[in-house]
C-alpha atoms as a PDB file:
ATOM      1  CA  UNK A   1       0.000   0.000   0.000  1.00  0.00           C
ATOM      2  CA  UNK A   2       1.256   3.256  -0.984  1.00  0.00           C
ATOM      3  CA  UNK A   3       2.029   6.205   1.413  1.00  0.00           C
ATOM      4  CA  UNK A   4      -0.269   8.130  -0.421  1.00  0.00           C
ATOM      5  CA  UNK A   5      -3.345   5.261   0.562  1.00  0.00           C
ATOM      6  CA  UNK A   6      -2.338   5.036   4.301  1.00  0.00           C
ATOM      7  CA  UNK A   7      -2.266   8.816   4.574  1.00  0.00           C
ATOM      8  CA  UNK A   8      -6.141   9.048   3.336  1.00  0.00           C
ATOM      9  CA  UNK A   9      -6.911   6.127   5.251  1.00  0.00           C
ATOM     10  CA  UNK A  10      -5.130   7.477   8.402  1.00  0.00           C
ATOM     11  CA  UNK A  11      -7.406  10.744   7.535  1.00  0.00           C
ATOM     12  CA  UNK A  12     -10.518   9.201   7.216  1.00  0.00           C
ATOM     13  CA  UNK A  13     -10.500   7.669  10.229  1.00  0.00           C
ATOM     14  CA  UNK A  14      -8.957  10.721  12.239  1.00  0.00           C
ATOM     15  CA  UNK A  15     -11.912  12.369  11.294  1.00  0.00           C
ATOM     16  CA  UNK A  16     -14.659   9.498  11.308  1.00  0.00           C
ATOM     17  CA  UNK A  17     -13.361   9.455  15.418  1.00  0.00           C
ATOM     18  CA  UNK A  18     -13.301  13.790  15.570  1.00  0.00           C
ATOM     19  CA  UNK A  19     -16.733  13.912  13.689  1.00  0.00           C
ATOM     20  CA  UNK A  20     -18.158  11.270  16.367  1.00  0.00           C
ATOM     21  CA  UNK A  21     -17.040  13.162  19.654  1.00  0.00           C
ATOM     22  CA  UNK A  22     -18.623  16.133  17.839  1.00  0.00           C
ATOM     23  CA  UNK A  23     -21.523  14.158  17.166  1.00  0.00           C
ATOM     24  CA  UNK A  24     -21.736  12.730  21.312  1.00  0.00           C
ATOM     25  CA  UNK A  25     -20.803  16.276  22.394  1.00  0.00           C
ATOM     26  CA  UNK A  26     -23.763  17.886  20.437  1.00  0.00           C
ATOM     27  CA  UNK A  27     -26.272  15.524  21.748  1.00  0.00           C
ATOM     28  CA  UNK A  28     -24.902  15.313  25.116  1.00  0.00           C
ATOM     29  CA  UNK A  29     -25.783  19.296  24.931  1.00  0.00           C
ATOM     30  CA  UNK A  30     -29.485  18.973  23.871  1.00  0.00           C
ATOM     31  CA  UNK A  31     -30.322  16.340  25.913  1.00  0.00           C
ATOM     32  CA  UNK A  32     -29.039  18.062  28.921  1.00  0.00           C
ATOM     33  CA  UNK A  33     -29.284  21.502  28.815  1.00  0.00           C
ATOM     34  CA  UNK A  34     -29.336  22.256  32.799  1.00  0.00           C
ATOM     35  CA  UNK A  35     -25.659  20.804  32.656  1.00  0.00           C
ATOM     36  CA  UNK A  36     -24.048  22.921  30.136  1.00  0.00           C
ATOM     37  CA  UNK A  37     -23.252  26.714  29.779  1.00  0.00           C
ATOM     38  CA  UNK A  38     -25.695  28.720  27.394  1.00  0.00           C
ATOM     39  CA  UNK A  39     -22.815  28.812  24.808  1.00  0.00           C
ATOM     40  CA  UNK A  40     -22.298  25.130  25.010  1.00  0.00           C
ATOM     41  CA  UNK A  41     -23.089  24.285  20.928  1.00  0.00           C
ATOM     42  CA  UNK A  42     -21.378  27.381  19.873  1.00  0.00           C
ATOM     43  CA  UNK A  43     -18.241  26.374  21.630  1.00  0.00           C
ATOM     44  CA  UNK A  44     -18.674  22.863  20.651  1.00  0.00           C
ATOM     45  CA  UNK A  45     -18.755  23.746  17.331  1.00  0.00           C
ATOM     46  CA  UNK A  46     -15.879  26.432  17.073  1.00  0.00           C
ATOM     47  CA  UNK A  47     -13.506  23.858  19.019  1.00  0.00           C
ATOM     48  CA  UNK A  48     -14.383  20.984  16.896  1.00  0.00           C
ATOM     49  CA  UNK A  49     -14.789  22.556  13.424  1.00  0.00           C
ATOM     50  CA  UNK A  50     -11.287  24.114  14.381  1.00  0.00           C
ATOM     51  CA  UNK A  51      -9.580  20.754  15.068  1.00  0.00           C
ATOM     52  CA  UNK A  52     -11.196  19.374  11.879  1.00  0.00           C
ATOM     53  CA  UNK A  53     -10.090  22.118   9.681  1.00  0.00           C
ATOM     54  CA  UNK A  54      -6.946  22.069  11.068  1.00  0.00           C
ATOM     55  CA  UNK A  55      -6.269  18.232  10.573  1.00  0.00           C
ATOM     56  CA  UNK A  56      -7.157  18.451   7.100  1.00  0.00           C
ATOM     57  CA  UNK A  57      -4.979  21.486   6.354  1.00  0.00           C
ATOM     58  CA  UNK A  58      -2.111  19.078   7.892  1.00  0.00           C
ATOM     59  CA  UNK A  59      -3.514  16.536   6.255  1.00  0.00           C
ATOM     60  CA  UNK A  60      -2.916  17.899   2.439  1.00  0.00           C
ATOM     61  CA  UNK A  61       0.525  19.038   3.608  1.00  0.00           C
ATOM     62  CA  UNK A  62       1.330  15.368   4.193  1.00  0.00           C
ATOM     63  CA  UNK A  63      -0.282  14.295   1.346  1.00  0.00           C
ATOM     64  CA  UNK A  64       1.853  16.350  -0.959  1.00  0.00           C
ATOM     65  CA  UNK A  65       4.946  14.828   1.004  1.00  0.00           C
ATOM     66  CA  UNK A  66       3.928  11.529   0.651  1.00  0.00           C
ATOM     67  CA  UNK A  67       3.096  11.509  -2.798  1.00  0.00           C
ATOM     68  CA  UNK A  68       6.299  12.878  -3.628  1.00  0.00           C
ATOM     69  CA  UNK A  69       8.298  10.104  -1.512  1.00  0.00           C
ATOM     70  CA  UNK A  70       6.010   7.534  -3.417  1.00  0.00           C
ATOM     71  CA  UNK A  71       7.169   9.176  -6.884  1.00  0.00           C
ATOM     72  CA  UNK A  72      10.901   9.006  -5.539  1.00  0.00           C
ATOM     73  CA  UNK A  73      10.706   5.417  -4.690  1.00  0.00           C
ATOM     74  CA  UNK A  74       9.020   4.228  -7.882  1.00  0.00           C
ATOM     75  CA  UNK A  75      12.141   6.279  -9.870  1.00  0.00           C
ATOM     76  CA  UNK A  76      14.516   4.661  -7.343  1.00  0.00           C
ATOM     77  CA  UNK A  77      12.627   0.699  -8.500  1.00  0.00           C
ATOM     78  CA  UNK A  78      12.581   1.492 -12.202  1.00  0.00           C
ATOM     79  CA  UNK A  79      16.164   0.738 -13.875  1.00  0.00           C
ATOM     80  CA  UNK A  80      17.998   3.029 -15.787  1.00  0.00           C
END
């Protein structure tokens, strides 16, 4: 498997997991209301959007590094 593949898998599961705590954190919010602050969902959402966003900015950046360390060891395999 390429480094390339592993990266997006790594990725999708990253955020599959982030997108989940979001998902228990935002329900965890409705259903109790009388336990959070008023801003609850708003901060929720800032803190978890943020952490997504940023993963997948990081994300690309390694994705352009491993695609060019898969296209320097397929030149290294080929002969000359």
């Amino acid at each position: 498997m390429s480094k390339k593949a592993r990266l997006i898998l790594a990725m999708v599961i990253i955020e599959g997991a982030l997108a989940g705590i979001w998902w228990y954190l935002a329900r965890y919010g409705m259903a109790n209301p009388d336990r959070v602050t008023a801003d609850f969902q708003a901060v929720v959402g800032q803190t978890m959007g943020t952490a997504m966003g940023g993963l997948l900015g990081l994300g690309f950046i390694l994705f352009v590094a491993a695609a060019r360390s898969d296209r320097k060891a397929a030149q290294q395999k080929t002969p000359r």
